[in-house]
Protein backbone atom coordinates (compact mmCIF):
# COMPACT_ATOMS: atom_id res chain seq x y z
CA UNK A 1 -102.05 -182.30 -10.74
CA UNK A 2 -104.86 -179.48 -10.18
CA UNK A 3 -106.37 -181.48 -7.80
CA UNK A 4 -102.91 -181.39 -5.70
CA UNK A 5 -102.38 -177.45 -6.01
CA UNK A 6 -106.45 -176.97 -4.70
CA UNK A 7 -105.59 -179.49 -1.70
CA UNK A 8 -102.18 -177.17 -1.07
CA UNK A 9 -104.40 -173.60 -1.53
CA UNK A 10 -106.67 -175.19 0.97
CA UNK A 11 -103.98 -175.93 3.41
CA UNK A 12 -102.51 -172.45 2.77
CA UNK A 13 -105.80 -170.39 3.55
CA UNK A 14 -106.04 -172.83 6.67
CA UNK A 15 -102.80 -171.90 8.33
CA UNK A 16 -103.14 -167.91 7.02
CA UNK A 17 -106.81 -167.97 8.81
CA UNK A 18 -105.21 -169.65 11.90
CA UNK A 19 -102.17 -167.66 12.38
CA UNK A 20 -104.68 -164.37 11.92
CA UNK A 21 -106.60 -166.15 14.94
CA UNK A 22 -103.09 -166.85 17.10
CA UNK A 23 -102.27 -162.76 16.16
CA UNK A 24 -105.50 -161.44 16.98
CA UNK A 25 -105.83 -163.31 20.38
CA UNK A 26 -102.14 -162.08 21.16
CA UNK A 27 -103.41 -158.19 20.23
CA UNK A 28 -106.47 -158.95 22.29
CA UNK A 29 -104.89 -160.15 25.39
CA UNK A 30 -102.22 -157.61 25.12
CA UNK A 31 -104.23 -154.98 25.07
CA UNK A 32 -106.61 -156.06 27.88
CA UNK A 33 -103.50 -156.79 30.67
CA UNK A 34 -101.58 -153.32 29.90
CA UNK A 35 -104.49 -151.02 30.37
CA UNK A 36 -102.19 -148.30 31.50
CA UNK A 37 -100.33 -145.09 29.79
CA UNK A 38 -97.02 -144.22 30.88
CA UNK A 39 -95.95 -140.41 29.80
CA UNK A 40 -93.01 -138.03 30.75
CA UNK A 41 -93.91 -134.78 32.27
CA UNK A 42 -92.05 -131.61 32.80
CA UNK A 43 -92.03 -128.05 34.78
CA UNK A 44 -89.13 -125.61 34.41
CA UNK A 45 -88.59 -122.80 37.08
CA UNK A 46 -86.06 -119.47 37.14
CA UNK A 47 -84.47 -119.04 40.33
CA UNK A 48 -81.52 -116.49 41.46
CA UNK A 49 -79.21 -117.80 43.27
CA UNK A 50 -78.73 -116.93 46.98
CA UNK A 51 -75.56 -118.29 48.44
CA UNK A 52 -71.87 -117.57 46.70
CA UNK A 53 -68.18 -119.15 47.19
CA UNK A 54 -65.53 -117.50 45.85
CA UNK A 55 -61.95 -119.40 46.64
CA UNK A 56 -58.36 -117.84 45.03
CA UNK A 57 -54.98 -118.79 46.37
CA UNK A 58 -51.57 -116.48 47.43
CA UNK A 59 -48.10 -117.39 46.43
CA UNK A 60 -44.83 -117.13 47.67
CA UNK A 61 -41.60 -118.00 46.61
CA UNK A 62 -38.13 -118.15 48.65
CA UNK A 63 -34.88 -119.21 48.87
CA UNK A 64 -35.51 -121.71 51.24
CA UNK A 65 -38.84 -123.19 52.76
CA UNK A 66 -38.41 -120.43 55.98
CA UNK A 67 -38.25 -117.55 53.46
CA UNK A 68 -40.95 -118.70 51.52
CA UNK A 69 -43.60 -119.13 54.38
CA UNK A 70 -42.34 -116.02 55.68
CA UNK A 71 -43.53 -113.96 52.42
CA UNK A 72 -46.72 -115.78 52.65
CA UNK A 73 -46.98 -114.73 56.12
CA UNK A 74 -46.50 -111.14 55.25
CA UNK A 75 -48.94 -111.22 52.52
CA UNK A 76 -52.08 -112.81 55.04
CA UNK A 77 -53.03 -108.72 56.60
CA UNK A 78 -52.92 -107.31 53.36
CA UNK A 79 -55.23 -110.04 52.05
CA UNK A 80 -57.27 -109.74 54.97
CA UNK A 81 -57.67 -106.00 54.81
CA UNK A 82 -58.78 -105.99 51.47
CA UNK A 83 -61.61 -108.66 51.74
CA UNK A 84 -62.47 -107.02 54.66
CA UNK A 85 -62.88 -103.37 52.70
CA UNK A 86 -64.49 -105.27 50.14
CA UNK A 87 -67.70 -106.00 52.91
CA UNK A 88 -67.13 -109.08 54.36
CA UNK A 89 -67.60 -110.05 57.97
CA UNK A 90 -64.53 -112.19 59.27
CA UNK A 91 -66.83 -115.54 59.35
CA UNK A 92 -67.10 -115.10 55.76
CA UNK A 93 -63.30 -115.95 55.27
CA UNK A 94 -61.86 -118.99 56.08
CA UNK A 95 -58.32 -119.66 55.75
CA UNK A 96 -57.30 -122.77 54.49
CA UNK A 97 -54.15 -125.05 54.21
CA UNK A 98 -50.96 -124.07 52.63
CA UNK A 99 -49.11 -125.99 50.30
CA UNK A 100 -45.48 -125.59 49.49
CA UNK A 101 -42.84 -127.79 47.02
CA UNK A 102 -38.95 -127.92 46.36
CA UNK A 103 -37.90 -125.55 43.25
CA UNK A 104 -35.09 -127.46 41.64
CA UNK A 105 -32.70 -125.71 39.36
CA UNK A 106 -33.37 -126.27 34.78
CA UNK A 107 -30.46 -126.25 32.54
CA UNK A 108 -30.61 -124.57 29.28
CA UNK A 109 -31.62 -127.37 27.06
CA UNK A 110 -34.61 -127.53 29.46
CA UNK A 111 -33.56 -130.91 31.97
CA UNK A 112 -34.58 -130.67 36.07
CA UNK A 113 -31.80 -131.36 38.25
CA UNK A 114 -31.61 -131.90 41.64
CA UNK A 115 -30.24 -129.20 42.88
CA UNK A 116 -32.70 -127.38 44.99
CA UNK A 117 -32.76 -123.23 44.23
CA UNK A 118 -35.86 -122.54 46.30
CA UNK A 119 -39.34 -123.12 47.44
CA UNK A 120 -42.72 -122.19 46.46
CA UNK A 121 -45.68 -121.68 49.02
CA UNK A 122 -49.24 -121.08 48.30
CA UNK A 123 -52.16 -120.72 50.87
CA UNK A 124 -55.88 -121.03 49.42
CA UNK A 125 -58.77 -119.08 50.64
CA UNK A 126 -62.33 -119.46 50.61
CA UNK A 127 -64.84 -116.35 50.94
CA UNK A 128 -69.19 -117.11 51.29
CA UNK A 129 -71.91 -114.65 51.00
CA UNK A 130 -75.16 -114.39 50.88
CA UNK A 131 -75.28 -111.46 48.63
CA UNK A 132 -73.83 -112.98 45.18
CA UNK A 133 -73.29 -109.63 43.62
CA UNK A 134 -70.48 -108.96 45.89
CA UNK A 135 -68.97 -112.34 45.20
CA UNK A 136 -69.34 -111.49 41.86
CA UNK A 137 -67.00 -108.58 42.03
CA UNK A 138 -64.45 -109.99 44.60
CA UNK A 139 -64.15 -112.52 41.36
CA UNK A 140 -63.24 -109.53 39.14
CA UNK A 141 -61.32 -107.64 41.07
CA UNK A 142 -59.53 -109.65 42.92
CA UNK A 143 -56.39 -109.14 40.68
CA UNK A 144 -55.88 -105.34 42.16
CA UNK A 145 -54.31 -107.22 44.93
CA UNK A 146 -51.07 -107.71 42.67
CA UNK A 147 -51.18 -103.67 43.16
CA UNK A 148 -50.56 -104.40 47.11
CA UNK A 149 -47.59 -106.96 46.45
CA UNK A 150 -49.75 -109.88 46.84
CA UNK A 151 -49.12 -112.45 44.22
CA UNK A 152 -53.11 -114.18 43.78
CA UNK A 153 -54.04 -116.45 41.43
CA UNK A 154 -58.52 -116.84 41.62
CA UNK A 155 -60.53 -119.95 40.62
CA UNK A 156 -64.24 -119.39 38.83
CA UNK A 157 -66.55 -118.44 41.36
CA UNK A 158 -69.53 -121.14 41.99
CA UNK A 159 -73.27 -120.01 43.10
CA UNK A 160 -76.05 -121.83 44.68
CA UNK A 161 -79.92 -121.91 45.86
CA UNK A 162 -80.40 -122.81 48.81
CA UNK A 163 -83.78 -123.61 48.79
CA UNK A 164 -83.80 -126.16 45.86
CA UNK A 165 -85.15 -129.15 48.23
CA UNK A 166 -88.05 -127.99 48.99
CA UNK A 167 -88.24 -126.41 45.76
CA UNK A 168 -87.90 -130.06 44.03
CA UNK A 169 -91.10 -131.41 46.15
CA UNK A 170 -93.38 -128.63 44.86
CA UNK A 171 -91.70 -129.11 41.00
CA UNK A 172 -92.23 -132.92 41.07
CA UNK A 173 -95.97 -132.28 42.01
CA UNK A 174 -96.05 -129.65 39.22
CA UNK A 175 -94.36 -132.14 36.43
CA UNK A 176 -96.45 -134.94 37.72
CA UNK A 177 -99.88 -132.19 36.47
CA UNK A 178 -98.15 -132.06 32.94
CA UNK A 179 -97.74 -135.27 32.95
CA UNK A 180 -101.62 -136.04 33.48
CA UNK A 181 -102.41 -133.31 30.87
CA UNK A 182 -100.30 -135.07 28.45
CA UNK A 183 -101.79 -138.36 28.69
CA UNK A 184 -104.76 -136.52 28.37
CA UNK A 185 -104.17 -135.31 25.02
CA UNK A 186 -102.82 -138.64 24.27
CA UNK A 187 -106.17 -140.21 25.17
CA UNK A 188 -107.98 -137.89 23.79
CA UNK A 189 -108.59 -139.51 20.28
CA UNK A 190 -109.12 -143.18 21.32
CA UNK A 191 -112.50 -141.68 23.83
CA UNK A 192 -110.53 -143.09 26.90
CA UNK A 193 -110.04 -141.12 29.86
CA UNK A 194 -107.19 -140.87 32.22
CA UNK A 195 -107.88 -142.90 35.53
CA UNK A 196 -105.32 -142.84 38.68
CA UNK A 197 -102.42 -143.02 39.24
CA UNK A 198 -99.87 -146.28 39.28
CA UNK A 199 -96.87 -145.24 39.44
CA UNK A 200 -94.36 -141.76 39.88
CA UNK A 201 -90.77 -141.56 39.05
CA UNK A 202 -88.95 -138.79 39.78
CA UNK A 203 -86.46 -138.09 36.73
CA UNK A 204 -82.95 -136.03 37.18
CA UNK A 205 -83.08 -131.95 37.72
CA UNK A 206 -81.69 -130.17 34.89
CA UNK A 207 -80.01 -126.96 36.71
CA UNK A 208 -78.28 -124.70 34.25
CA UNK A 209 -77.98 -121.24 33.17
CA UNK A 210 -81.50 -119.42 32.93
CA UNK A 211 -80.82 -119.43 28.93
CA UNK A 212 -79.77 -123.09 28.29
CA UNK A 213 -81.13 -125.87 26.97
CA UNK A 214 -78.84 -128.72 27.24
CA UNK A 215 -79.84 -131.59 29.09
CA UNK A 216 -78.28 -134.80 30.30
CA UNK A 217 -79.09 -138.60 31.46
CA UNK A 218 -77.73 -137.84 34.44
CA UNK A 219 -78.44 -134.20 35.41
CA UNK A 220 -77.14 -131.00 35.12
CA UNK A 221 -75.45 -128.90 38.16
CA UNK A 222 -74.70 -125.94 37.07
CA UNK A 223 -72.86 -123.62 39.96
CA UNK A 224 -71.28 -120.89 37.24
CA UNK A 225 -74.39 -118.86 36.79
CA UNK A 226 -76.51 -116.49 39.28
CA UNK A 227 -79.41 -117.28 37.20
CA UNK A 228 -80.56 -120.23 36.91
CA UNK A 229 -83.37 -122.75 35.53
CA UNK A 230 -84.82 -125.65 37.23
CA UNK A 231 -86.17 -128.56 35.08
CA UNK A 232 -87.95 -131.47 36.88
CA UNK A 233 -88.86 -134.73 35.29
CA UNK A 234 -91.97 -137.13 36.96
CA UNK A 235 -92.51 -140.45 34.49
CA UNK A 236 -96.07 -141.21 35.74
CA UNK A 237 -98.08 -144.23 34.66
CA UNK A 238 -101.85 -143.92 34.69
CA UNK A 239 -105.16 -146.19 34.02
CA UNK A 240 -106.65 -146.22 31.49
CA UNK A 241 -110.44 -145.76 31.70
C-alpha cells in the first residue's frame, strides 16, 4: 500500500514539474513575440469659437391660407429692419422656406373635426456671423420683436471653430508626445526603454464646453458654448527596447 501512494507522489511531482515547464515556455515565448507597449495619450486645448448661426421662425395665422401668407408677408420688413439695426449685412440673412397647415375647428370635450377654421404659416430664418457676441444677443433679444407685431418663436443658437482641422493635425501630434511620455513612465521600472513607433490611432475629439468633463465612445460635438475644449486621443504602440 505505501509503496502505491510513493509510485502516485512520484507521478504527481512529474506532471506538476512538467506543466511548470509547458507554463514557463508559454510566458517565455509570449513575452519574446509581443515586445511592444501600447498606451493612450491625450492633449486638451481651449478655443473660442469664431463662426455663429442663429435660426428663429415667424408665424402667422389666418382665416384662410391667402390671409395667412399675407400676415407673414407683412411681417418679412419689419423682421428685416430689425436684424439689419441689430448689425448684420444682408448676406448674413437668409430666408428660408415657409411652412403652413389646415387649423381645424375642437369641440369642448377636446375632439378635432374637420371643419377647417383657418391656417397657420410660419417662415424660418437663419442669421451667420463671424462675431459670436452679436449672435449671442440676437438670441436674447430676439423676443422684442413681439413689441413690433411680429409673432417669433427662436431655436438655441449653435457656435463653431472654424479652424478645428488643422487644429486636429497639430493635437494628434501633441497626444501622440503624451503618449510616448507615458510609456515612458510605464517602462521606467522594468530598465526598458521606449523604441519607435508601430502603430498611431487617432481616437474621437471630445469638443464640449471649456468647463466639462464628460466624454463619450463616440465623441462629443458640442455647438451650445462659445468656449470650448478640444480633447484629442492618439493610441500609439511602441517597441520595446
Amino acid at each position: 500500500m505505501l509503496e502505491k501512494i510513493e509510485k502516485f507522489q512520484v507521478l504527481l511531482l512529474g506532471l506538476v514539474i512538467g506543466l511548470a515547464g509547458i507554463i514557463a515556455t508559454v510566458i517565455i515565448s509570449s513575452s519574446l513575440s509581443k515586445n511592444v507597449i501600447s498606451v493612450t495619450g491625450s492633449y486638451s486645448q481651449n478655443v473660442t469659437s469664431d463662426k455663429g448661426v442663429y435660426e428663429f421662425e415667424v408665424n402667422a395665422r389666418g382665416t384662410s391660407r391667402a390671409d395667412a401668407y399675407a400676415k407673414l408677408k407683412k411681417q418679412n420688413p419689419i423682421v428685416k429692419d430689425y436684424l439689419l439695426s441689430q448689425g448684420f449685412a444682408k448676406d448674413e440673412i437668409e430666408e428660408k422656406y415657409i411652412n403652413g397647415y389646415n387649423l381645424y375647428e375642437i369641440t369642448y370635450n377636446g375632439n378635432t373635426t374637420n371643419k377647417i377654421v383657418g391656417f397657420n404659416a410660419d417662415q424660418k430664418y437663419s442669421v451667420k456671423s463671424n462675431d459670436v457676441n452679436k449672435i449671442k444677443k440676437l438670441s436674447t433679444d430676439i423676443n422684442t420683436l413681439t413689441e413690433k407685431g411680429v409673432d417669433v418663436s427662436g431655436y438655441e443658437p449653435s457656435y463653431y471653430y472654424s479652424k478645428l482641422s488643422d487644429l486636429k493635425v497639430e493635437m494628434l501630434e501633441k497626444a501622440s508626445k503624451d503618449a510616448k511620455q507615458r510609456a515612458k513612465a510605464m517602462l521606467k521600472a522594468t530598465n526598458n526603454k521606449v523604441g519607435k513607433i508601430q502603430s498611431v490611432q487617432m481616437g474621437v475629439f471630445q469638443i464640449t464646453p471649456e468647463d466639462s468633463t464628460n466624454v463619450s465612445d463616440y465623441g462629443i460635438n458640442d455647438t451650445s458654448s462659445i468656449k470650448k475644449k478640444i480633447t484629442s486621443v492618439a493610441n500609439v504602440t511602441f517597441r520595446v527596447k
